[in-house]
C-alpha atoms as a PDB file:
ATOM      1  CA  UNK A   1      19.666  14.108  -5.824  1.00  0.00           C
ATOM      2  CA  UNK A   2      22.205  11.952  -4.383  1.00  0.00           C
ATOM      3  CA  UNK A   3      20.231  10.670  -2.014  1.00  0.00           C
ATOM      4  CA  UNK A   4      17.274  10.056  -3.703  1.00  0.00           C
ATOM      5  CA  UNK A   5      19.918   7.771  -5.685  1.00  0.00           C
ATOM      6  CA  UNK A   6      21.299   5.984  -3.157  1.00  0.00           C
ATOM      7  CA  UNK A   7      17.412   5.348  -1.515  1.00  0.00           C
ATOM      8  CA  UNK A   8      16.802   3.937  -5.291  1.00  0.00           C
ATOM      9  CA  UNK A   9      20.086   1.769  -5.433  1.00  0.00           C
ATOM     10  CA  UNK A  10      19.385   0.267  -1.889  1.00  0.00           C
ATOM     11  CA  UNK A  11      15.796  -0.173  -2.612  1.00  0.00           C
ATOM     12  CA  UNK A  12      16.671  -2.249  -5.515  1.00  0.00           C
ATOM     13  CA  UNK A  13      19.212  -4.330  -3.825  1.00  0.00           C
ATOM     14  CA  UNK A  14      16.765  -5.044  -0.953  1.00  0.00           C
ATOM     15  CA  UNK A  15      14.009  -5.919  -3.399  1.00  0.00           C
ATOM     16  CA  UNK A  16      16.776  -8.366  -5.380  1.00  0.00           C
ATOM     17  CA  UNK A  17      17.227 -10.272  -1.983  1.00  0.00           C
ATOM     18  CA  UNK A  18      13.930 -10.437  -1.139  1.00  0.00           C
ATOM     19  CA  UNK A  19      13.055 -11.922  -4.423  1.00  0.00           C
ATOM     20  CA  UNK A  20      16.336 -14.107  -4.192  1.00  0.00           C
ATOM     21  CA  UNK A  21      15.198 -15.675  -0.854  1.00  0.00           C
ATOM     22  CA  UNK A  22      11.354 -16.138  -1.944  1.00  0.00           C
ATOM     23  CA  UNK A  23      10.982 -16.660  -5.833  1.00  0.00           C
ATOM     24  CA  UNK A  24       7.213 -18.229  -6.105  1.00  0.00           C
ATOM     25  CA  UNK A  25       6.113 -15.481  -3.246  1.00  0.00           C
ATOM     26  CA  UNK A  26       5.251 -18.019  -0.342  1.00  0.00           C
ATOM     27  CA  UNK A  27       6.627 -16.245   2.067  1.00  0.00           C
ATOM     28  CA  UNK A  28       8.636 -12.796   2.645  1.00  0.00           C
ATOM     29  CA  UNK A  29       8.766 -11.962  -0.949  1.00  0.00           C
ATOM     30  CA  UNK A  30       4.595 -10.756  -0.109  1.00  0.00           C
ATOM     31  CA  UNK A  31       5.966  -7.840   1.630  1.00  0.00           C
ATOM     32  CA  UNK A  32       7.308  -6.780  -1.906  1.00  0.00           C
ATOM     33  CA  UNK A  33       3.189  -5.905  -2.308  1.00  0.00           C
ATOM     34  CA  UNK A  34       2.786  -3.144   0.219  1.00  0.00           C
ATOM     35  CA  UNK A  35       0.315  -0.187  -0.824  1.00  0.00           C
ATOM     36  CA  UNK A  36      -0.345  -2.445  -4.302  1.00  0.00           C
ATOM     37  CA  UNK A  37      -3.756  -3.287  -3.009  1.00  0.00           C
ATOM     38  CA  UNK A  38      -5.247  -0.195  -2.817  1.00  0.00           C
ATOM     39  CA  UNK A  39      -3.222   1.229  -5.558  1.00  0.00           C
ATOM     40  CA  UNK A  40      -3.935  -1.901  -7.970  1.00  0.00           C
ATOM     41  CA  UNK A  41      -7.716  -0.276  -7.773  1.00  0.00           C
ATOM     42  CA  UNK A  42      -6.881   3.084  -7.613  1.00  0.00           C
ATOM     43  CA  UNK A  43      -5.296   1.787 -11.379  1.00  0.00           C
ATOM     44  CA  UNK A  44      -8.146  -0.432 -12.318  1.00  0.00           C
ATOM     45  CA  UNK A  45     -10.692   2.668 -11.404  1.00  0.00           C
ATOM     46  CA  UNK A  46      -8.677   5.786 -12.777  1.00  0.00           C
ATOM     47  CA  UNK A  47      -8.044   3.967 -16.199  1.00  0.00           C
ATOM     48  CA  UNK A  48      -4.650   2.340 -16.669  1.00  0.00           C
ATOM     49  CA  UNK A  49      -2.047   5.158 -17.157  1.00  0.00           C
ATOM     50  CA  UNK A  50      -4.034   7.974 -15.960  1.00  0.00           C
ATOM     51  CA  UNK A  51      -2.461   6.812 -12.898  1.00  0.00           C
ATOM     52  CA  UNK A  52       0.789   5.838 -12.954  1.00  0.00           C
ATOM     53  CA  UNK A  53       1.679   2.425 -11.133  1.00  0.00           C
ATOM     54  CA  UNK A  54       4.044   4.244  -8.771  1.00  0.00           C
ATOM     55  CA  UNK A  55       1.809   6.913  -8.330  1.00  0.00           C
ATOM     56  CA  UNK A  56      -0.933   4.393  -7.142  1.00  0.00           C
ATOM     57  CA  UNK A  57       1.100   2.246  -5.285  1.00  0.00           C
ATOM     58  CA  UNK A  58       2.123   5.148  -2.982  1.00  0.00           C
ATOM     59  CA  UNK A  59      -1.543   6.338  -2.533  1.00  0.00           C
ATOM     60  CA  UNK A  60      -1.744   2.220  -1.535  1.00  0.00           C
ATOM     61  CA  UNK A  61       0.955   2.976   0.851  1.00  0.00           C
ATOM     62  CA  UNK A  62      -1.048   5.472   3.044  1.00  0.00           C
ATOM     63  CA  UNK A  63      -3.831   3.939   2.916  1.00  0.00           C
ATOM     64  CA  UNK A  64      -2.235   0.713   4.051  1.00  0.00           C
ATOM     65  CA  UNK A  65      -0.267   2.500   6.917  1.00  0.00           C
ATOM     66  CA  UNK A  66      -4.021   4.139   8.051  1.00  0.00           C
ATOM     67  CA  UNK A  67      -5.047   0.938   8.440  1.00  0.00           C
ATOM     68  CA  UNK A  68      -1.839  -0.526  10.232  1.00  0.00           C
ATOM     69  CA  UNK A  69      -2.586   2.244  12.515  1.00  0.00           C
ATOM     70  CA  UNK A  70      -6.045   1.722  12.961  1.00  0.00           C
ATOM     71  CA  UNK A  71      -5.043  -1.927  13.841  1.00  0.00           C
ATOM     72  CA  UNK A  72      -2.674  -0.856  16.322  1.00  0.00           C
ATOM     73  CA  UNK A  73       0.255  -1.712  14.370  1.00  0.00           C
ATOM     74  CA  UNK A  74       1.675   1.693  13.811  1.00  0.00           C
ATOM     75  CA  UNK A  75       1.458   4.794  15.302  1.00  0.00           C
ATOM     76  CA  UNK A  76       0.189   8.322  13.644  1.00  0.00           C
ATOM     77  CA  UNK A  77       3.747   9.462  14.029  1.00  0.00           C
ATOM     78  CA  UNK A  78       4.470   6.549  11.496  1.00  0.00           C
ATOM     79  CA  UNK A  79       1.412   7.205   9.250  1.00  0.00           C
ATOM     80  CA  UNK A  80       3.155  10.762   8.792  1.00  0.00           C
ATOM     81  CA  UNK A  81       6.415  10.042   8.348  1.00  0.00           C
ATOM     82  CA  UNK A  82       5.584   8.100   5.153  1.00  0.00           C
ATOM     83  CA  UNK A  83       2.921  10.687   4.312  1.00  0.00           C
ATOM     84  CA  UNK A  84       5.958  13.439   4.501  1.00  0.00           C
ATOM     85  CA  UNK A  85       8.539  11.035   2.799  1.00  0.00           C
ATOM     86  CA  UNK A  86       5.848  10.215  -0.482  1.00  0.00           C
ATOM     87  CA  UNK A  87       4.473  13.857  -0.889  1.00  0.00           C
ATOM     88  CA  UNK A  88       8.646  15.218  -0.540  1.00  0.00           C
ATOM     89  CA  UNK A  89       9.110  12.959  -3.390  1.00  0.00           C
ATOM     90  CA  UNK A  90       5.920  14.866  -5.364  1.00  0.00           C
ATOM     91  CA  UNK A  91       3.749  11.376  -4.842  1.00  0.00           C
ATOM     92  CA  UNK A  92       0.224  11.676  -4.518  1.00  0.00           C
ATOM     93  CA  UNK A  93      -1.008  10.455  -1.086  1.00  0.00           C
ATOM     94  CA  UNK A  94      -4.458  11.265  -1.658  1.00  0.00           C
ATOM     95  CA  UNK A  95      -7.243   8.403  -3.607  1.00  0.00           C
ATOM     96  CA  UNK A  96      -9.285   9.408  -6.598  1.00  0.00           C
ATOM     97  CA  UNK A  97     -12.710   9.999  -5.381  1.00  0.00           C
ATOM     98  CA  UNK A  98     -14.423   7.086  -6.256  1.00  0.00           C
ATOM     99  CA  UNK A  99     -17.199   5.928  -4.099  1.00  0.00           C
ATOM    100  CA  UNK A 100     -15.495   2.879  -1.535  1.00  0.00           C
ATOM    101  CA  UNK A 101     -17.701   0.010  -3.419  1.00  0.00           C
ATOM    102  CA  UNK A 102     -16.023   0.689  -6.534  1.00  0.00           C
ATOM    103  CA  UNK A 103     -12.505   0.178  -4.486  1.00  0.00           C
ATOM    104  CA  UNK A 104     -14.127  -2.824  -2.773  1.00  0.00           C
ATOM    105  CA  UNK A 105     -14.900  -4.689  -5.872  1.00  0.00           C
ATOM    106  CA  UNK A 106     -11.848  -3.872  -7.715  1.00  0.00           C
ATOM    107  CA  UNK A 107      -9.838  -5.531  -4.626  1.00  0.00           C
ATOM    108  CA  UNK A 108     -11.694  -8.023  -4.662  1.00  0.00           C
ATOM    109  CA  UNK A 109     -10.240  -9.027  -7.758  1.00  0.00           C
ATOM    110  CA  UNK A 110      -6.888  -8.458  -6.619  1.00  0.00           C
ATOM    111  CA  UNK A 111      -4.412 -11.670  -6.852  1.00  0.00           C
ATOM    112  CA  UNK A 112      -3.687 -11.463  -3.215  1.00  0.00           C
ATOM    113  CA  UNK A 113      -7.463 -12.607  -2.467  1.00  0.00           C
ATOM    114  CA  UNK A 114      -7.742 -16.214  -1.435  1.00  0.00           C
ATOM    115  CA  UNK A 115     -10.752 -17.924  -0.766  1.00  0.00           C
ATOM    116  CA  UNK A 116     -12.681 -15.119  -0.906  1.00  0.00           C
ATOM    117  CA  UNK A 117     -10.101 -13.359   2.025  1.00  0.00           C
ATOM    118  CA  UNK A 118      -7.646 -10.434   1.186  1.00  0.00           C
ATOM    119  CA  UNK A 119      -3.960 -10.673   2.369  1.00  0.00           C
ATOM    120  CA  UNK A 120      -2.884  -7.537   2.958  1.00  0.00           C
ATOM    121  CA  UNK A 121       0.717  -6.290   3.886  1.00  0.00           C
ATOM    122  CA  UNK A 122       0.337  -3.848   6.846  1.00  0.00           C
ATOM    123  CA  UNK A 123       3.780  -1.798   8.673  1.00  0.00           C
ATOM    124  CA  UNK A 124       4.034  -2.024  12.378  1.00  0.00           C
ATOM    125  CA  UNK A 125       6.385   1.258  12.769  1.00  0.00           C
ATOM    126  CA  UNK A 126       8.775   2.163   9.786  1.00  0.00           C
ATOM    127  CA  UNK A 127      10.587  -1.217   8.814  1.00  0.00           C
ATOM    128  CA  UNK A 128       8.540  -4.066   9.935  1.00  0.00           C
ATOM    129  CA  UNK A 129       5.645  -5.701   8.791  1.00  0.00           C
ATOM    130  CA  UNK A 130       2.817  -8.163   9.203  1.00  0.00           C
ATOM    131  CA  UNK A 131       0.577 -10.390   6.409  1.00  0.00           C
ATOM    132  CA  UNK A 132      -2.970 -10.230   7.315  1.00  0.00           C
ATOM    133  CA  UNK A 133      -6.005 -11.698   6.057  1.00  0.00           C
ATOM    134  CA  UNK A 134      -8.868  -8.708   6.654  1.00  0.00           C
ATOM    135  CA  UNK A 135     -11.967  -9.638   6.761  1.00  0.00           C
ATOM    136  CA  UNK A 136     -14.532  -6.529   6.519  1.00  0.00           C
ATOM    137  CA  UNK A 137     -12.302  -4.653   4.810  1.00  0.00           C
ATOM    138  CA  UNK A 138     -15.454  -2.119   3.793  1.00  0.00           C
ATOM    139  CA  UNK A 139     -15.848  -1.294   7.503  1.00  0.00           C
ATOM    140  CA  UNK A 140     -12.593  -0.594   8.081  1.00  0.00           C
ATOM    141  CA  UNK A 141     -12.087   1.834   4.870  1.00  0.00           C
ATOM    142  CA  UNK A 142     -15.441   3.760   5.711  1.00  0.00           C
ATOM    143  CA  UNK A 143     -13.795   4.497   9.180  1.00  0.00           C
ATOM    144  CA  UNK A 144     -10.662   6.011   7.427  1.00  0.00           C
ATOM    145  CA  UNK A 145     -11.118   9.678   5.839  1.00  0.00           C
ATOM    146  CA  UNK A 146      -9.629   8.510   2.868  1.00  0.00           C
ATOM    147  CA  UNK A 147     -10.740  11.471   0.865  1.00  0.00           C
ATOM    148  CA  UNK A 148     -10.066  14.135   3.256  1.00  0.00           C
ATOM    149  CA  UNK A 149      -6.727  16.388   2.974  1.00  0.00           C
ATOM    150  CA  UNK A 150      -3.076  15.241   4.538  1.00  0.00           C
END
């Protein structure tokens, strides 16, 4: 319990800086949007509130950090150290089963697209990150076994 509040009360400080330093998101403050991607869809799809933001957001996470490591970014070791953080704090790491178009088109609708190119925030180990655009996004997710149990 403690801990879990002092993770929280850090979390929020960090996220007050970041904000601080980057107010109109140019820059850093992006990072601020890891895992919302995926989990903005896995929102859109489930029906707002089935889901709950957090809830999506950390089923974005893994899904981001398969991809990191499927870029090279991260390593497995990485991908399951979130995995084992999200699912110790009862998060689901695992997306609805909805068929990858349906997640395709509802990113594609996500903010973060820009002349017709998704940003997306991906972790290179636990800590650091990188802002990619990613183009053939659908060929990368239909590598992943997004559906299959962690």
């Amino acid at each position: 319990h403690d801990a879990l509040i002092t993770a929280i009360t850090r979390s929020c400080a960090i996220k007050a800086r970041v904000v601080e330093e980057d107010e109109t998101e140019r820059s850093v403050r992006a990072i601020l949007n890891y895992g919302h991607t995926f989990g903005h869809a896995v929102e859109q799809l489930s029906g707002y509130g089935k889901v709950l933001h957090g809830e999506a957001v950390a089923i974005g996470m893994v899904v981001a950090a398969k991809l990191s490591k499927q870029l090279n970014l991260c390593t497995q070791q990485d991908v399951d150290r979130l995995v084992t953080l999200l699912c110790k704090c009862d998060l689901p790491v695992q997306p609805p089963s909805f068929d990858l178009s349906s997640y395709l088109d509802a990113m594609s609708r996500d903010k973060k697209v820009q002349d017709g190119v998704l940003r997306m925030i991906f972790n290179c180990g636990i800590g650091k990150y990188e802002i990619r655009s990613v183009s053939q996004l659908g060929d990368k997710l239909a590598t992943l076994d997004l559906f299959a149990a962690v």
